[in-house]
PDB file of N, CA and C in Angstrom:
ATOM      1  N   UNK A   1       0.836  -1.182   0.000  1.00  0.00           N
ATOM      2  CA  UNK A   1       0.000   0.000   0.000  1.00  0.00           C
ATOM      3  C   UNK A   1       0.883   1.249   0.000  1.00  0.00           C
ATOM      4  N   UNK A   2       0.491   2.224  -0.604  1.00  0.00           N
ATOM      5  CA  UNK A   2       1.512   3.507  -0.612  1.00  0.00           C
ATOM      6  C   UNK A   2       1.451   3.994   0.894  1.00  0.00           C
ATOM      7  N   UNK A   3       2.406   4.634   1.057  1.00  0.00           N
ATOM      8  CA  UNK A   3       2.398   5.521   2.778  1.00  0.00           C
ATOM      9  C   UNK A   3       2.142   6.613   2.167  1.00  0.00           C
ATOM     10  N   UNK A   4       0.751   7.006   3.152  1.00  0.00           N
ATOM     11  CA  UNK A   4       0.563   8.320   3.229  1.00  0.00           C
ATOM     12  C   UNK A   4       1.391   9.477   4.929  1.00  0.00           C
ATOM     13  N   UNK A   5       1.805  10.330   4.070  1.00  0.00           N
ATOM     14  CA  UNK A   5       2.647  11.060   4.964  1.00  0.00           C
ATOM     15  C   UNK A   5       1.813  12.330   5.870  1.00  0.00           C
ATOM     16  N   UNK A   6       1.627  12.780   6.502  1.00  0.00           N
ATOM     17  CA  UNK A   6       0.606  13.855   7.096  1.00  0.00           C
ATOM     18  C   UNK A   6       1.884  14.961   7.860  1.00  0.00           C
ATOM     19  N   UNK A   7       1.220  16.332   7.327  1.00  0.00           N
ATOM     20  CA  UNK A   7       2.002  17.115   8.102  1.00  0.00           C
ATOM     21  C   UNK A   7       0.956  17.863   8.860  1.00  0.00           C
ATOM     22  N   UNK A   8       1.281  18.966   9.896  1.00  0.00           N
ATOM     23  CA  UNK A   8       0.798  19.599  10.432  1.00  0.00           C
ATOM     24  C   UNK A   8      -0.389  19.698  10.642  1.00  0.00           C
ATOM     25  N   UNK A   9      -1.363  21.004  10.076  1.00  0.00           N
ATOM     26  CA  UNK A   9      -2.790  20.238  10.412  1.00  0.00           C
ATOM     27  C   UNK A   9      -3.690  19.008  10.146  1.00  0.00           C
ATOM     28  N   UNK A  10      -2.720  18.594   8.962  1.00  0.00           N
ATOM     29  CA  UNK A  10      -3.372  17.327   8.260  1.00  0.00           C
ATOM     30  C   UNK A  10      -3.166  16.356   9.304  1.00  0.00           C
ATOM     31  N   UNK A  11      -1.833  16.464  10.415  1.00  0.00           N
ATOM     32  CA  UNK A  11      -1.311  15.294  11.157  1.00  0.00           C
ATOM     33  C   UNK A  11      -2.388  15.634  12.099  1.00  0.00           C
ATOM     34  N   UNK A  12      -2.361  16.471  12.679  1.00  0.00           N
ATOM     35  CA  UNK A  12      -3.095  16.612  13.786  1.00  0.00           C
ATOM     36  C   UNK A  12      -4.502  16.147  13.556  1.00  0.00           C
ATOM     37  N   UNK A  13      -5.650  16.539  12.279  1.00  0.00           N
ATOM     38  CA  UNK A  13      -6.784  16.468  12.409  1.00  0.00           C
ATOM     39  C   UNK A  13      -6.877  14.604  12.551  1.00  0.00           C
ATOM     40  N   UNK A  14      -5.969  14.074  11.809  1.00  0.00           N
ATOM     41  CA  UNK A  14      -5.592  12.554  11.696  1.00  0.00           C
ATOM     42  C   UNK A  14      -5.134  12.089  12.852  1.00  0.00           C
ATOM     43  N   UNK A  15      -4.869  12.646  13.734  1.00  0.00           N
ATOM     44  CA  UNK A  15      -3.831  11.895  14.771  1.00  0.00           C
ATOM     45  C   UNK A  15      -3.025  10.973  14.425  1.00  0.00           C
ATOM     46  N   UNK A  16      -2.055  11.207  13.551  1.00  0.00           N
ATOM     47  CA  UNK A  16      -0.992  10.189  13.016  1.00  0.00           C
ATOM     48  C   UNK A  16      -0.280  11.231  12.288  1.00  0.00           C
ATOM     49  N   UNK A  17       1.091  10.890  11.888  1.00  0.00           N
ATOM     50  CA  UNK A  17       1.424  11.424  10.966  1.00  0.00           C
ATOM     51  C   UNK A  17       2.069  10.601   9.714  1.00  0.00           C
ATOM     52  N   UNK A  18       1.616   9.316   9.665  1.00  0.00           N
ATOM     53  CA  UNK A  18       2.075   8.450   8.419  1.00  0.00           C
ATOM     54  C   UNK A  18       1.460   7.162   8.642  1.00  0.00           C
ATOM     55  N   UNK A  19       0.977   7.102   7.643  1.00  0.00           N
ATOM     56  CA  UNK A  19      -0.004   5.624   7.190  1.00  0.00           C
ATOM     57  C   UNK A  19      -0.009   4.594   5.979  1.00  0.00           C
ATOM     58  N   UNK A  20      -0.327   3.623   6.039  1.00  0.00           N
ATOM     59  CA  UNK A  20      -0.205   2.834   4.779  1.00  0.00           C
ATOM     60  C   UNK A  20      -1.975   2.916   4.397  1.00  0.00           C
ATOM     61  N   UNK A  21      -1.976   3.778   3.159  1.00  0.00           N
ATOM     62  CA  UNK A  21      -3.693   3.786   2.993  1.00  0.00           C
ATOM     63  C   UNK A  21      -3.405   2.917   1.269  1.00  0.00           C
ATOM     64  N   UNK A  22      -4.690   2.330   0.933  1.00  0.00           N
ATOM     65  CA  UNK A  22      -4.912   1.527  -0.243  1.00  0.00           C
ATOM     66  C   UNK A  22      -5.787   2.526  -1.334  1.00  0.00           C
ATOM     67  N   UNK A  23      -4.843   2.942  -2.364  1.00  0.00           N
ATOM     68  CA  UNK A  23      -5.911   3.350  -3.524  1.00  0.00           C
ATOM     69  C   UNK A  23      -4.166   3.341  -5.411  1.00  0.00           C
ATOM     70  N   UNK A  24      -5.373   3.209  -5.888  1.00  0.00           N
ATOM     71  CA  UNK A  24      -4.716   3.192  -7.200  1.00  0.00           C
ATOM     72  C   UNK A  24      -4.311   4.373  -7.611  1.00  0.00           C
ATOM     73  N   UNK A  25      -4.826   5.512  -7.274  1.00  0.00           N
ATOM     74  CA  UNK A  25      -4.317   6.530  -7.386  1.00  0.00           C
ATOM     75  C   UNK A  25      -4.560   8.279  -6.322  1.00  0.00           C
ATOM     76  N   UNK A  26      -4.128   8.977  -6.270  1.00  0.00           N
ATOM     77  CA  UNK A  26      -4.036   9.927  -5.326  1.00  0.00           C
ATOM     78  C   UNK A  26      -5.497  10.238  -4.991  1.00  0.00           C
ATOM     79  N   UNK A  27      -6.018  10.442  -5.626  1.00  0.00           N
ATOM     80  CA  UNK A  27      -8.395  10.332  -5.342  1.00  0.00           C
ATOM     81  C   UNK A  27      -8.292   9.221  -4.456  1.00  0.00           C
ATOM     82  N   UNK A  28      -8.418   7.960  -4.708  1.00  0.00           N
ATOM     83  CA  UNK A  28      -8.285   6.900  -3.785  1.00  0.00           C
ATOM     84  C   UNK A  28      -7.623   6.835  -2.588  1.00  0.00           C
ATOM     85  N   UNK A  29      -6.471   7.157  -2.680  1.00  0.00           N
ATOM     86  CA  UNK A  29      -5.894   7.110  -1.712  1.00  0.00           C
ATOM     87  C   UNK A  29      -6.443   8.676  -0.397  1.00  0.00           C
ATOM     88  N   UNK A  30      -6.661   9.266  -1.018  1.00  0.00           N
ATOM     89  CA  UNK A  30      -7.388  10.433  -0.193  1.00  0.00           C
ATOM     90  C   UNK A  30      -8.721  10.284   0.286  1.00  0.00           C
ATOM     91  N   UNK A  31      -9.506   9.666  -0.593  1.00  0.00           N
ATOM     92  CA  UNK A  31     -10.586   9.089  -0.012  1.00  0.00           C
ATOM     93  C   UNK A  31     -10.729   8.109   1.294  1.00  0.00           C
ATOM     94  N   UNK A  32      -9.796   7.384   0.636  1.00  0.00           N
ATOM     95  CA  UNK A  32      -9.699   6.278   2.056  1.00  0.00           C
ATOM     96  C   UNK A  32      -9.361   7.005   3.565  1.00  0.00           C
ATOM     97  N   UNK A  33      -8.074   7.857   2.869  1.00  0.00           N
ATOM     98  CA  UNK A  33      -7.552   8.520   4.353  1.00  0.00           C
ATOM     99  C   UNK A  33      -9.306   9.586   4.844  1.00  0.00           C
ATOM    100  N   UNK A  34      -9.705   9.995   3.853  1.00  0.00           N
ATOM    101  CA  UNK A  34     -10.988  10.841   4.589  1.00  0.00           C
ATOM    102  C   UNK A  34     -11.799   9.591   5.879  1.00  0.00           C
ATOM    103  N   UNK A  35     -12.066   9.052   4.743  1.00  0.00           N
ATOM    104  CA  UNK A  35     -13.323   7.393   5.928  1.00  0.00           C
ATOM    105  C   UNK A  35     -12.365   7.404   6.827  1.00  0.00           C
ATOM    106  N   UNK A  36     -11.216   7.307   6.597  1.00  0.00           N
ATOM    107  CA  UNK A  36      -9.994   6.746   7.860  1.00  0.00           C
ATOM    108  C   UNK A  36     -10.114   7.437   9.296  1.00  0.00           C
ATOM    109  N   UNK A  37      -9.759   9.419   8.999  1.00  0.00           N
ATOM    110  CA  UNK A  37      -9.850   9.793   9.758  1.00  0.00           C
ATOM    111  C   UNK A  37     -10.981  10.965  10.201  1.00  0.00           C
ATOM    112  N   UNK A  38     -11.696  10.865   9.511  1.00  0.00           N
ATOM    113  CA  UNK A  38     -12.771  11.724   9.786  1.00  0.00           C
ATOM    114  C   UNK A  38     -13.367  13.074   9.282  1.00  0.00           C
ATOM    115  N   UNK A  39     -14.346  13.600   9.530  1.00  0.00           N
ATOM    116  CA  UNK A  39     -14.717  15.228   9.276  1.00  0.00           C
ATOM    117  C   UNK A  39     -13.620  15.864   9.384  1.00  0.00           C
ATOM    118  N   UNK A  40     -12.515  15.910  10.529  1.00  0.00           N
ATOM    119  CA  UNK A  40     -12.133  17.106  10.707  1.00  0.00           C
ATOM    120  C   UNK A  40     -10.904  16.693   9.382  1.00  0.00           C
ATOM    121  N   UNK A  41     -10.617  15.809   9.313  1.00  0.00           N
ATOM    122  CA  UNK A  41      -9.342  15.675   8.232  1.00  0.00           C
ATOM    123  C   UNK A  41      -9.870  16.072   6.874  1.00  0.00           C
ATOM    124  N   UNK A  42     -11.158  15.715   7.114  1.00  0.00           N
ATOM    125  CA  UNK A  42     -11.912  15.988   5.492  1.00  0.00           C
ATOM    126  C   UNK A  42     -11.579  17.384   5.123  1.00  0.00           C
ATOM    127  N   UNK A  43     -11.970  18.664   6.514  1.00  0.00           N
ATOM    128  CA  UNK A  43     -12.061  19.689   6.688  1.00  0.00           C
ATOM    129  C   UNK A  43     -10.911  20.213   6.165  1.00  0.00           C
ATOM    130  N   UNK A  44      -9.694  19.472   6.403  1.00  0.00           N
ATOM    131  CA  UNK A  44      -8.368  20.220   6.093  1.00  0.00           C
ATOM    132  C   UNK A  44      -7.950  19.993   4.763  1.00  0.00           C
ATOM    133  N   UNK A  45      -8.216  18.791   3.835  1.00  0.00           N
ATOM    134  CA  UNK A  45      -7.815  18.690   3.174  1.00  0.00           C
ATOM    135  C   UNK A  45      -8.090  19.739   1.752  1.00  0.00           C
ATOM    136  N   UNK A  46      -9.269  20.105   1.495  1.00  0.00           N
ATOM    137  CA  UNK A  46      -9.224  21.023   0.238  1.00  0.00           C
ATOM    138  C   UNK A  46      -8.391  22.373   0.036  1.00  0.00           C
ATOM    139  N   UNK A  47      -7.688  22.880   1.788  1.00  0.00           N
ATOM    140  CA  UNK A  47      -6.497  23.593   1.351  1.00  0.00           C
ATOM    141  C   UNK A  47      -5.099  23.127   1.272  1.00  0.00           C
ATOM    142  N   UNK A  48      -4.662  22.053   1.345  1.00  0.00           N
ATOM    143  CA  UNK A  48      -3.384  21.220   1.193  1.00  0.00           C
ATOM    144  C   UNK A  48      -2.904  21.186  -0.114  1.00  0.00           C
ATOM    145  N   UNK A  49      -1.466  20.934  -0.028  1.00  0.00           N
ATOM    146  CA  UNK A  49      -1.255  20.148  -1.293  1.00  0.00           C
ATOM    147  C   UNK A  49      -0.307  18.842  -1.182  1.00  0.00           C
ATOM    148  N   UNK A  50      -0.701  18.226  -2.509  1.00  0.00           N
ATOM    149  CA  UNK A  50      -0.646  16.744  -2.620  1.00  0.00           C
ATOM    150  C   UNK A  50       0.803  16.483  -3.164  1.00  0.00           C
ATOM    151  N   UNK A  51       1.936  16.144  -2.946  1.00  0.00           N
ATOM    152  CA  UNK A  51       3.021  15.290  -3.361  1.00  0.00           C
ATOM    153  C   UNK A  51       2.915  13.538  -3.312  1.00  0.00           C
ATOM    154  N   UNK A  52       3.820  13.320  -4.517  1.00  0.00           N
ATOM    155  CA  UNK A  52       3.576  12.046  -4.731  1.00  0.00           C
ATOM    156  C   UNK A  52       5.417  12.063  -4.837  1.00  0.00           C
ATOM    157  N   UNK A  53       5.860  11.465  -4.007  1.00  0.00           N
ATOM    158  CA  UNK A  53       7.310  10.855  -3.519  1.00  0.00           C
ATOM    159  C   UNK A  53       8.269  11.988  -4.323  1.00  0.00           C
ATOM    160  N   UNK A  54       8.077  13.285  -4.055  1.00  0.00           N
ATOM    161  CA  UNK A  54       8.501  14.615  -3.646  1.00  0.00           C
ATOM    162  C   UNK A  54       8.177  15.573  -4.791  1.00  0.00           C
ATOM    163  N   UNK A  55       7.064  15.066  -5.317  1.00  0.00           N
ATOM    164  CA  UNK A  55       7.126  16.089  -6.888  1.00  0.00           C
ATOM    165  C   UNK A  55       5.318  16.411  -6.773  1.00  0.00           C
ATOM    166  N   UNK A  56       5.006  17.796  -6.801  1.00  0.00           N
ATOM    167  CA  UNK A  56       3.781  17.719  -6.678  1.00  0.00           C
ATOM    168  C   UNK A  56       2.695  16.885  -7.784  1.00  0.00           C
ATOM    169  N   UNK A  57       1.719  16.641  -7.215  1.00  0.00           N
ATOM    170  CA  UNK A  57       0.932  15.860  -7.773  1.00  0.00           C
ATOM    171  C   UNK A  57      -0.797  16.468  -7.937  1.00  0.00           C
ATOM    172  N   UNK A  58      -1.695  15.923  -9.325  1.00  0.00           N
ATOM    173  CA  UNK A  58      -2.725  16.011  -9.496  1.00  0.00           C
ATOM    174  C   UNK A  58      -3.518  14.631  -8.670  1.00  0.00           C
ATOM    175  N   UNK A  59      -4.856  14.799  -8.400  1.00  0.00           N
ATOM    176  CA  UNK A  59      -5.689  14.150  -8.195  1.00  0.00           C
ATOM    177  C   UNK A  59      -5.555  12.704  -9.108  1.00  0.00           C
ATOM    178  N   UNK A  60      -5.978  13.017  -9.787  1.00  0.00           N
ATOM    179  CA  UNK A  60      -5.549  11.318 -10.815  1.00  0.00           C
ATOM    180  C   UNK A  60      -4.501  10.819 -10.737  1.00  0.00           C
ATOM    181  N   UNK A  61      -3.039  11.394 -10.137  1.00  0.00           N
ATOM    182  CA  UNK A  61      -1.794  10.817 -10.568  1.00  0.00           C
ATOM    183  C   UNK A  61      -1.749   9.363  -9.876  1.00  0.00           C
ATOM    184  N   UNK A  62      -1.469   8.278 -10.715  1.00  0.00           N
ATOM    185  CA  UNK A  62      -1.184   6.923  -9.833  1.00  0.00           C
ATOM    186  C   UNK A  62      -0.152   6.670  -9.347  1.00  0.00           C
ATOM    187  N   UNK A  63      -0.487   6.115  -8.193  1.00  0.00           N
ATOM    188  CA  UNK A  63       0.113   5.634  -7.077  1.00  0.00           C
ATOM    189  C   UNK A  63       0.488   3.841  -7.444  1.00  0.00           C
ATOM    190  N   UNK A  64       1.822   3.686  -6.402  1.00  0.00           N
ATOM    191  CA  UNK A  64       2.253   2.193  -6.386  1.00  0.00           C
ATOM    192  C   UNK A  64       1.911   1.810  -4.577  1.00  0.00           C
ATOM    193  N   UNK A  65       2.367   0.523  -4.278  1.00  0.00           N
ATOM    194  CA  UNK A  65       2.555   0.110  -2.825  1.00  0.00           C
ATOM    195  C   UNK A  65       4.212   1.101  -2.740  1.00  0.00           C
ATOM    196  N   UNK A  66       5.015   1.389  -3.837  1.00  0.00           N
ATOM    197  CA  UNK A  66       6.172   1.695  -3.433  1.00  0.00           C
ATOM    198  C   UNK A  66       5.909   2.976  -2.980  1.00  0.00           C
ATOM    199  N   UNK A  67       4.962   4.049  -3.455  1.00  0.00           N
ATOM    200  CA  UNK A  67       5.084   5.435  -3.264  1.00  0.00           C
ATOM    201  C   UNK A  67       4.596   5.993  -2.144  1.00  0.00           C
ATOM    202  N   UNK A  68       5.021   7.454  -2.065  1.00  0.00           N
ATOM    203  CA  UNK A  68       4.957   8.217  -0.702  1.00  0.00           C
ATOM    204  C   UNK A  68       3.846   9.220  -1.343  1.00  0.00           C
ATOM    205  N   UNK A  69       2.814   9.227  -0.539  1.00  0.00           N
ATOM    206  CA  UNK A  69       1.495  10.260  -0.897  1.00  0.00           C
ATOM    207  C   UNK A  69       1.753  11.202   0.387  1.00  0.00           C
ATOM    208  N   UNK A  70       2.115  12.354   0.441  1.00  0.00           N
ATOM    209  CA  UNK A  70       2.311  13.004   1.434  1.00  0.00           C
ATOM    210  C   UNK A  70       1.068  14.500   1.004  1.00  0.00           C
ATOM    211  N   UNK A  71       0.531  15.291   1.995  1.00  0.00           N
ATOM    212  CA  UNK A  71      -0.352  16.224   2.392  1.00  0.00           C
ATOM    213  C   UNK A  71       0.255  17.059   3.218  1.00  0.00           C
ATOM    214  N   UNK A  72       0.413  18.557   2.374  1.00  0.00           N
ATOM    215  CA  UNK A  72       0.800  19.195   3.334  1.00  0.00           C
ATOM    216  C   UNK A  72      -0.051  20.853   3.220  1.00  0.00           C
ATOM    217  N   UNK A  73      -0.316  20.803   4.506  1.00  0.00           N
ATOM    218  CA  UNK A  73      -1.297  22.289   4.555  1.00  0.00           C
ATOM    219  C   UNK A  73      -0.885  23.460   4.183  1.00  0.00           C
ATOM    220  N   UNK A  74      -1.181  24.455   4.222  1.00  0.00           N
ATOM    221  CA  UNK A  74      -0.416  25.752   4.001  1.00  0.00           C
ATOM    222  C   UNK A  74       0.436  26.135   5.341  1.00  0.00           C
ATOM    223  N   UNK A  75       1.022  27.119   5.161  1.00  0.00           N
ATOM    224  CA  UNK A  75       2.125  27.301   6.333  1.00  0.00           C
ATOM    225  C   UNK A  75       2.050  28.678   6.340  1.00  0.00           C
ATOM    226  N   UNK A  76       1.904  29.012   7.797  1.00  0.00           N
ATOM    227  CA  UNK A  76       1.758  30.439   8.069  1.00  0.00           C
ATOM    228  C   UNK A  76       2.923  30.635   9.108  1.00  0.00           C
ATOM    229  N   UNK A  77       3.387  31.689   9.486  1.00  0.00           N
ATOM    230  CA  UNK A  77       4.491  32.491  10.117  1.00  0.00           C
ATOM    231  C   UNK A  77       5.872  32.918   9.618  1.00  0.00           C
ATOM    232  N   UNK A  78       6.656  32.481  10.239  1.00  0.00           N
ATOM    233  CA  UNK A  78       7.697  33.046   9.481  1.00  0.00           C
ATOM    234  C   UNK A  78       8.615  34.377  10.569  1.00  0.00           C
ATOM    235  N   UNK A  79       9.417  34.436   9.677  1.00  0.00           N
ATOM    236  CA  UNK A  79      10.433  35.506  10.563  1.00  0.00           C
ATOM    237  C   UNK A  79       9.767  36.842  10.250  1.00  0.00           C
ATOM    238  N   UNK A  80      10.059  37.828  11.014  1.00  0.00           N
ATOM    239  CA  UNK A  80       9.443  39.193  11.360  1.00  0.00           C
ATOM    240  C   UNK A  80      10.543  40.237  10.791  1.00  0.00           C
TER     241      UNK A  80
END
């Protein structure tokens, strides 16, 4: 199954931050992680973005058991 990777709010709404979820391609595999972890992960996900084993990725792009599906939210702060 590909590992899905979770950062920040995505980790948190998930309580995990890396999983082995089952789908043929990045839709699938996001779907599953939604049923997996719930509303609030659902909640986070339409502002994230999607990498597929470090190169950003579309919704359709397919996935292997070898690849890394990682989610990462937007990022706020920074130096002053």
């Amino acid at each position: 199954m590909p590992v899905l990777r979770l950062f920040a709010a995505a980790r948190e709404a998930a309580g995990t931050g890396r999983d082995s979820v089952e789908g043929a391609d990045v839709d699938a595999v996001l779907r599953a992680a939604v049923d997996r972890y719930g509303e609030r992960f659902a909640e986070v996900l339409p502002s994230c973005r999607i990498w597929v084993n470090g190169d950003p990725a579309e919704s359709g792009h397919p996935v292997t058991e070898q690849d890394e599906v990682a989610v990462l939210p937007p990022v706020s702060g920074g130096a002053r």
